[in-house]
N, C-alpha and C. Protein backbone atom coordinates (compact mmCIF):
# COMPACT_ATOMS: atom_id res chain seq x y z
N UNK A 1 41.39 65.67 -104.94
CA UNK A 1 42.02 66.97 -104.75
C UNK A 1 40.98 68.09 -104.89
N UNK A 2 40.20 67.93 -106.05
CA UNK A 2 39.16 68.84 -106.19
C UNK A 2 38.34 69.31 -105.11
N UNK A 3 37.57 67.60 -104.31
CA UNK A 3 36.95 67.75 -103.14
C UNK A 3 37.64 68.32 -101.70
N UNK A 4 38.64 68.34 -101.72
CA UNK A 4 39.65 68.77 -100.95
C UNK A 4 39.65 70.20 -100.71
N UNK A 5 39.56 70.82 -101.79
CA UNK A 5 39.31 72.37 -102.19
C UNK A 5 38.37 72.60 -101.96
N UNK A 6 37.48 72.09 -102.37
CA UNK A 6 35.86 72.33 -101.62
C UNK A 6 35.67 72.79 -100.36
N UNK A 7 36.20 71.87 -100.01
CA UNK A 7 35.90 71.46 -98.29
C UNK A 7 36.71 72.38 -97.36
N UNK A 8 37.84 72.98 -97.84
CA UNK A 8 38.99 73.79 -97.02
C UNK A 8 37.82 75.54 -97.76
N UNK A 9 37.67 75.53 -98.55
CA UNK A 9 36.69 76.37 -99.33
C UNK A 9 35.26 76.82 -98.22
N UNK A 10 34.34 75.79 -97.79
CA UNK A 10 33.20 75.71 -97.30
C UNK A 10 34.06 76.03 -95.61
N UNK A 11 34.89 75.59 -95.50
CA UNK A 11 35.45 75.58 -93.75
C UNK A 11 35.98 77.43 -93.96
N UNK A 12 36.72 77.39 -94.41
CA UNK A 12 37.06 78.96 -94.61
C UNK A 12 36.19 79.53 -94.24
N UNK A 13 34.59 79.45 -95.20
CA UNK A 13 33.20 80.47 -94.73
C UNK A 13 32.83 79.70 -93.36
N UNK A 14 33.33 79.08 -92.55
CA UNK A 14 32.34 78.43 -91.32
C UNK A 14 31.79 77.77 -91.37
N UNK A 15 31.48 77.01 -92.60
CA UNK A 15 30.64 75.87 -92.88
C UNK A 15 30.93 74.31 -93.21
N UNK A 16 30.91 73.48 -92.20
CA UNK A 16 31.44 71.90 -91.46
C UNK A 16 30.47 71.31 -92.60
N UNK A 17 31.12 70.68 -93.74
CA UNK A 17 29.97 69.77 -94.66
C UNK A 17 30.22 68.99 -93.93
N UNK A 18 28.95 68.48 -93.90
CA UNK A 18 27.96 67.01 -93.65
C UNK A 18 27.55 65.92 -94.41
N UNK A 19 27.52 64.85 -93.92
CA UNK A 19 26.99 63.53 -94.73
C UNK A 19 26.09 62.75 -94.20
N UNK A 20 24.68 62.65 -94.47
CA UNK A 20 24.27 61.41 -93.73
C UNK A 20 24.28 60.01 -94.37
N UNK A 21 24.45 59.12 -94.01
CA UNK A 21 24.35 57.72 -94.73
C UNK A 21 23.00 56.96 -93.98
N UNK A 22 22.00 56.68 -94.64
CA UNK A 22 20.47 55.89 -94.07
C UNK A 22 21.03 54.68 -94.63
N UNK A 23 20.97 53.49 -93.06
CA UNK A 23 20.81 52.16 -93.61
C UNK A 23 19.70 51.58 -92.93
N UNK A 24 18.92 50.91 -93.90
CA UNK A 24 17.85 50.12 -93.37
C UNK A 24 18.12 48.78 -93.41
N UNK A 25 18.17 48.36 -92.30
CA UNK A 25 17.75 46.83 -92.72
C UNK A 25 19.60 46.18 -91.87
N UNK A 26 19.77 45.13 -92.00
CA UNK A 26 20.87 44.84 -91.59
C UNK A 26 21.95 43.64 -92.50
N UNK A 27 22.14 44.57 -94.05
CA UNK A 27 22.94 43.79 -94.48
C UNK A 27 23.97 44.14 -94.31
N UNK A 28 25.07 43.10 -94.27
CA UNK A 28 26.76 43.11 -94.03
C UNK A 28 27.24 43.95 -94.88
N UNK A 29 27.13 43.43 -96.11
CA UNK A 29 27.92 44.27 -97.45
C UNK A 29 27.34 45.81 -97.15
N UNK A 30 26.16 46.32 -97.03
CA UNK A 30 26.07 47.73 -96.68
C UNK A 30 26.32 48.64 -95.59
N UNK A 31 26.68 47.48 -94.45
CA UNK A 31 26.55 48.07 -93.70
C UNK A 31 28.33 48.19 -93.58
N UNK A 32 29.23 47.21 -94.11
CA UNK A 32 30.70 48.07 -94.43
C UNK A 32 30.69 48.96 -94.87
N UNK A 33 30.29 49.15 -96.15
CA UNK A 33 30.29 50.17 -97.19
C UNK A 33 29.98 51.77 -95.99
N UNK A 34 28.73 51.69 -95.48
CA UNK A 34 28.77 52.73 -95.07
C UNK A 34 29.56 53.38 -93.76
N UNK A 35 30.02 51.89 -93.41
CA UNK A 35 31.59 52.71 -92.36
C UNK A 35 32.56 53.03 -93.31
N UNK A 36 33.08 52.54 -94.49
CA UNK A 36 34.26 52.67 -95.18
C UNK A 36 33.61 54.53 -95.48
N UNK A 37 32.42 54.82 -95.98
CA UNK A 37 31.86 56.16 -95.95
C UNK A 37 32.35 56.79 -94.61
N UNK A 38 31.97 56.29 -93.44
CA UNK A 38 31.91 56.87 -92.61
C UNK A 38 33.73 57.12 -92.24
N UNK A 39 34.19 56.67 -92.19
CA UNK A 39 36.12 56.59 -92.36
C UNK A 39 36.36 57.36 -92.81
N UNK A 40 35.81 57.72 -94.19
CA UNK A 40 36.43 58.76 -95.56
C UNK A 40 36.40 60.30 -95.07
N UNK A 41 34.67 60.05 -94.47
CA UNK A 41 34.17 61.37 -93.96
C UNK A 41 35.60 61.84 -92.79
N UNK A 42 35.80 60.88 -91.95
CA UNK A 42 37.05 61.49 -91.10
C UNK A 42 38.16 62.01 -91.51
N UNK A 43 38.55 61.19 -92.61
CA UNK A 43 39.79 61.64 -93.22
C UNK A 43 40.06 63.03 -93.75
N UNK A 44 38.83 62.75 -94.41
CA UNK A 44 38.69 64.30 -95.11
C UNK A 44 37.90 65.22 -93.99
N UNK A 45 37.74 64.94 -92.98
CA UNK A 45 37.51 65.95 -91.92
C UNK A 45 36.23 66.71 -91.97
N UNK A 46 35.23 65.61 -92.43
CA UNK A 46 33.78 66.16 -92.73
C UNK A 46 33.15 65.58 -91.50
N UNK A 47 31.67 66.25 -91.17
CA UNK A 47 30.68 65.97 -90.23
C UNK A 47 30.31 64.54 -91.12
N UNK A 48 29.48 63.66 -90.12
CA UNK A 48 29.42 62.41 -90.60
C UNK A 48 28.20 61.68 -89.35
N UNK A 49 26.84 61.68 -89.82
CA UNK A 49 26.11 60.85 -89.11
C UNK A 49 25.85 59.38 -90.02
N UNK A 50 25.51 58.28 -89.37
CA UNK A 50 25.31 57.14 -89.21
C UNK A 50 23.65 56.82 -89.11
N UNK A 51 22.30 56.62 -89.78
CA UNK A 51 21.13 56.57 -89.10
C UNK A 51 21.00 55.16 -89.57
N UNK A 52 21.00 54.18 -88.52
CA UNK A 52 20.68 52.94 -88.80
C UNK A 52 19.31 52.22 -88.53
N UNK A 53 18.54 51.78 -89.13
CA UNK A 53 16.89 52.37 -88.73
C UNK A 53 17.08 50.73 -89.40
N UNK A 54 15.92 49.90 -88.49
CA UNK A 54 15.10 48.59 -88.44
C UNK A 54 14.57 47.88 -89.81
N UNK A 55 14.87 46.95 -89.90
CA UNK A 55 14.37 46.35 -91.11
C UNK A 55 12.84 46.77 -91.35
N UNK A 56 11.59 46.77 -90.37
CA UNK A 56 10.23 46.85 -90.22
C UNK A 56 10.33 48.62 -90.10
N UNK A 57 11.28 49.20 -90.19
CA UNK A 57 10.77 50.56 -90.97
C UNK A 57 9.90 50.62 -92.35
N UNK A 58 9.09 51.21 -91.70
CA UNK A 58 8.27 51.34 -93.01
C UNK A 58 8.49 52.57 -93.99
N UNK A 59 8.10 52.17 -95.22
CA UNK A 59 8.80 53.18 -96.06
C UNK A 59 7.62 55.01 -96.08
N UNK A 60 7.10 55.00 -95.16
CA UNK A 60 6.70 56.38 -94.56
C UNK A 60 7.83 56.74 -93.48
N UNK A 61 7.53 56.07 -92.90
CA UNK A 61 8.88 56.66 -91.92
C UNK A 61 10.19 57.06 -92.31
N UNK A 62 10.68 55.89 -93.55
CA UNK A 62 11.98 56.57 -94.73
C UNK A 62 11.72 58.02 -94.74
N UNK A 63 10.80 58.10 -95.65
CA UNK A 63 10.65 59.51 -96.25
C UNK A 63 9.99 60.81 -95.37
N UNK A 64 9.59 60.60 -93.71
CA UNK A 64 9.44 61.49 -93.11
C UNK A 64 11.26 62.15 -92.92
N UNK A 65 11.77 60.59 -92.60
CA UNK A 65 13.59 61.14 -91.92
C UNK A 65 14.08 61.87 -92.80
N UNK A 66 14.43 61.25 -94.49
CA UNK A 66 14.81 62.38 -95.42
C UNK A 66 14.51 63.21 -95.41
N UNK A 67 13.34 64.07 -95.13
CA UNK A 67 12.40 65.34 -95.32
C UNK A 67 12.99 65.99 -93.98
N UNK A 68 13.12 65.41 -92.54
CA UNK A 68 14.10 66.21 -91.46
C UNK A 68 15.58 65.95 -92.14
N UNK A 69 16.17 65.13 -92.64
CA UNK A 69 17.63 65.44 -93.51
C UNK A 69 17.82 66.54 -93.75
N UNK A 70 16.61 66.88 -95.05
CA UNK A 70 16.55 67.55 -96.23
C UNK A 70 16.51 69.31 -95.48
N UNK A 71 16.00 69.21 -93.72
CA UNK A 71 15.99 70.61 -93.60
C UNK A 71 16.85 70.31 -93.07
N UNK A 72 17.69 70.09 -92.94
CA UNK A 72 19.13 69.75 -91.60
C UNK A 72 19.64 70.73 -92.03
N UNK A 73 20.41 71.74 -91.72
CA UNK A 73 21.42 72.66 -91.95
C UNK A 73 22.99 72.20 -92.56
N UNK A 74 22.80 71.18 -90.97
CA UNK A 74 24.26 70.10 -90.84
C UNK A 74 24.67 69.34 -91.63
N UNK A 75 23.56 69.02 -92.98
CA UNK A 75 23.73 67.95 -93.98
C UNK A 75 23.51 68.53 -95.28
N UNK A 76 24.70 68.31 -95.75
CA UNK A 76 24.70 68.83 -96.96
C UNK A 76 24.53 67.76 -98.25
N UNK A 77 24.83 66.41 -97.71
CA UNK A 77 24.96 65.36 -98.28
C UNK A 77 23.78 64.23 -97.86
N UNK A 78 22.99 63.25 -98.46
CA UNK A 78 22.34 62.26 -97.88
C UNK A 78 22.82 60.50 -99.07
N UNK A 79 23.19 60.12 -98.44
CA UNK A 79 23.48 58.76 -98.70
C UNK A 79 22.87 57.53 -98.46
N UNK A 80 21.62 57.10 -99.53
CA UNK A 80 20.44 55.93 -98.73
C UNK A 80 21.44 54.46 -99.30
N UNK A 81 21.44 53.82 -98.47
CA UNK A 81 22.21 52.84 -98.93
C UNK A 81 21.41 51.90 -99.27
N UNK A 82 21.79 51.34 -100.53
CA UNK A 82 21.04 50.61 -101.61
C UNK A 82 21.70 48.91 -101.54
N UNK A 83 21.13 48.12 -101.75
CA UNK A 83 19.34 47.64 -101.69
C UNK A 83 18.51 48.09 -100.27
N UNK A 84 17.60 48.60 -100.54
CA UNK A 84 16.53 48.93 -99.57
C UNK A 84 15.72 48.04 -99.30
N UNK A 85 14.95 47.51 -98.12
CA UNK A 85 14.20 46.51 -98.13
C UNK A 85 13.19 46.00 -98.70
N UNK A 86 12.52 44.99 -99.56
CA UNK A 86 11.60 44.95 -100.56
C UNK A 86 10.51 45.59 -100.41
N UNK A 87 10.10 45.95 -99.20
CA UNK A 87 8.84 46.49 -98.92
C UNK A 87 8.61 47.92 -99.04
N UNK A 88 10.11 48.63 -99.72
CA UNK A 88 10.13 49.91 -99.78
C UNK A 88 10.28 50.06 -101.14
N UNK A 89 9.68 51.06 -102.05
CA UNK A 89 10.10 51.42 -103.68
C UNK A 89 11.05 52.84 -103.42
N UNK A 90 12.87 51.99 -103.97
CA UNK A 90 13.70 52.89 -103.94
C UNK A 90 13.58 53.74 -104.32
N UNK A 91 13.23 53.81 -106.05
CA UNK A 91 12.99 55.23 -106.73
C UNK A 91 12.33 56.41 -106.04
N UNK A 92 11.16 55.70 -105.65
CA UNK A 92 10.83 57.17 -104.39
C UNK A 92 11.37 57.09 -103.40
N UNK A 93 11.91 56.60 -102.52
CA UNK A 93 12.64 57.29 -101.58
C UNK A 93 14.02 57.96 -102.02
N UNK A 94 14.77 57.41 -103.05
CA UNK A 94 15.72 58.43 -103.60
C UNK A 94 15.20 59.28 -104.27
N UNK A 95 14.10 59.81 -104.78
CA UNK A 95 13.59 61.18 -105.56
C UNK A 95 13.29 61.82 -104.76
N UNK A 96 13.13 61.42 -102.77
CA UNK A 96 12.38 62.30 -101.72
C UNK A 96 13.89 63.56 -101.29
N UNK A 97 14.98 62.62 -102.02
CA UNK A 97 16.34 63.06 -101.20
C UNK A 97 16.36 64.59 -102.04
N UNK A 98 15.96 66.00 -101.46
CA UNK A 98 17.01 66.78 -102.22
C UNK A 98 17.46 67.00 -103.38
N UNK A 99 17.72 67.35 -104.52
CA UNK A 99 18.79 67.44 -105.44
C UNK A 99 19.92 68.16 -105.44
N UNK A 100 19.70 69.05 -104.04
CA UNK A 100 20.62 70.14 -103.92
C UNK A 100 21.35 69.36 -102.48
N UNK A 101 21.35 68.51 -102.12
CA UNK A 101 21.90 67.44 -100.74
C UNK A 101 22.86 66.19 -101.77
């Protein structure tokens, strides 16, 4: 309900919150999770991208995309979906995200 208020709150001033969800790699269990995200986002009538990026992403390329996230206008939210592939160290790519996203 709270978020609800928010969101009718932010639309009032003209402003469509956003979510991105980053999945790397192609596991099942995450990759529901981030449609059941991506569902929610409809319900509640939020903007909602999907970036589904290659297992052999390398974890430079992670943290260039967060950094275009991070200036997105459109995204107010970033969602890296966890486990990340071994060849990437989560902690930094979730410390690259924003604190204010």
């Amino acid at each position: 309900a709270e978020l609800q208020g928010e969101i009718r709150e932010l639309k009032a001033k003209g402003v469509m919150p956003g979510l991105a969800a980053v999945l790397v790699g192609e596991n099942p269990a995450s990759a529901t999770y981030v449609h059941m995200k991506g569902k929610a986002c409809d319900e509640a009538g939020l903007y909602h991208e999907t970036i589904r990026l290659p297992l052999e992403t390398t974890e430079a390329e992670l943290l260039a995309l967060i950094e275009r996230l991070n200036a997105d206008h459109k995204i107010h939210g970033i969602l890296i979906q966890l486990p990340l592939p071994k060849h990437m160290d989560a902690r930094r790519v979730l410390h690259r995200v924003n604190p204010a996203k």
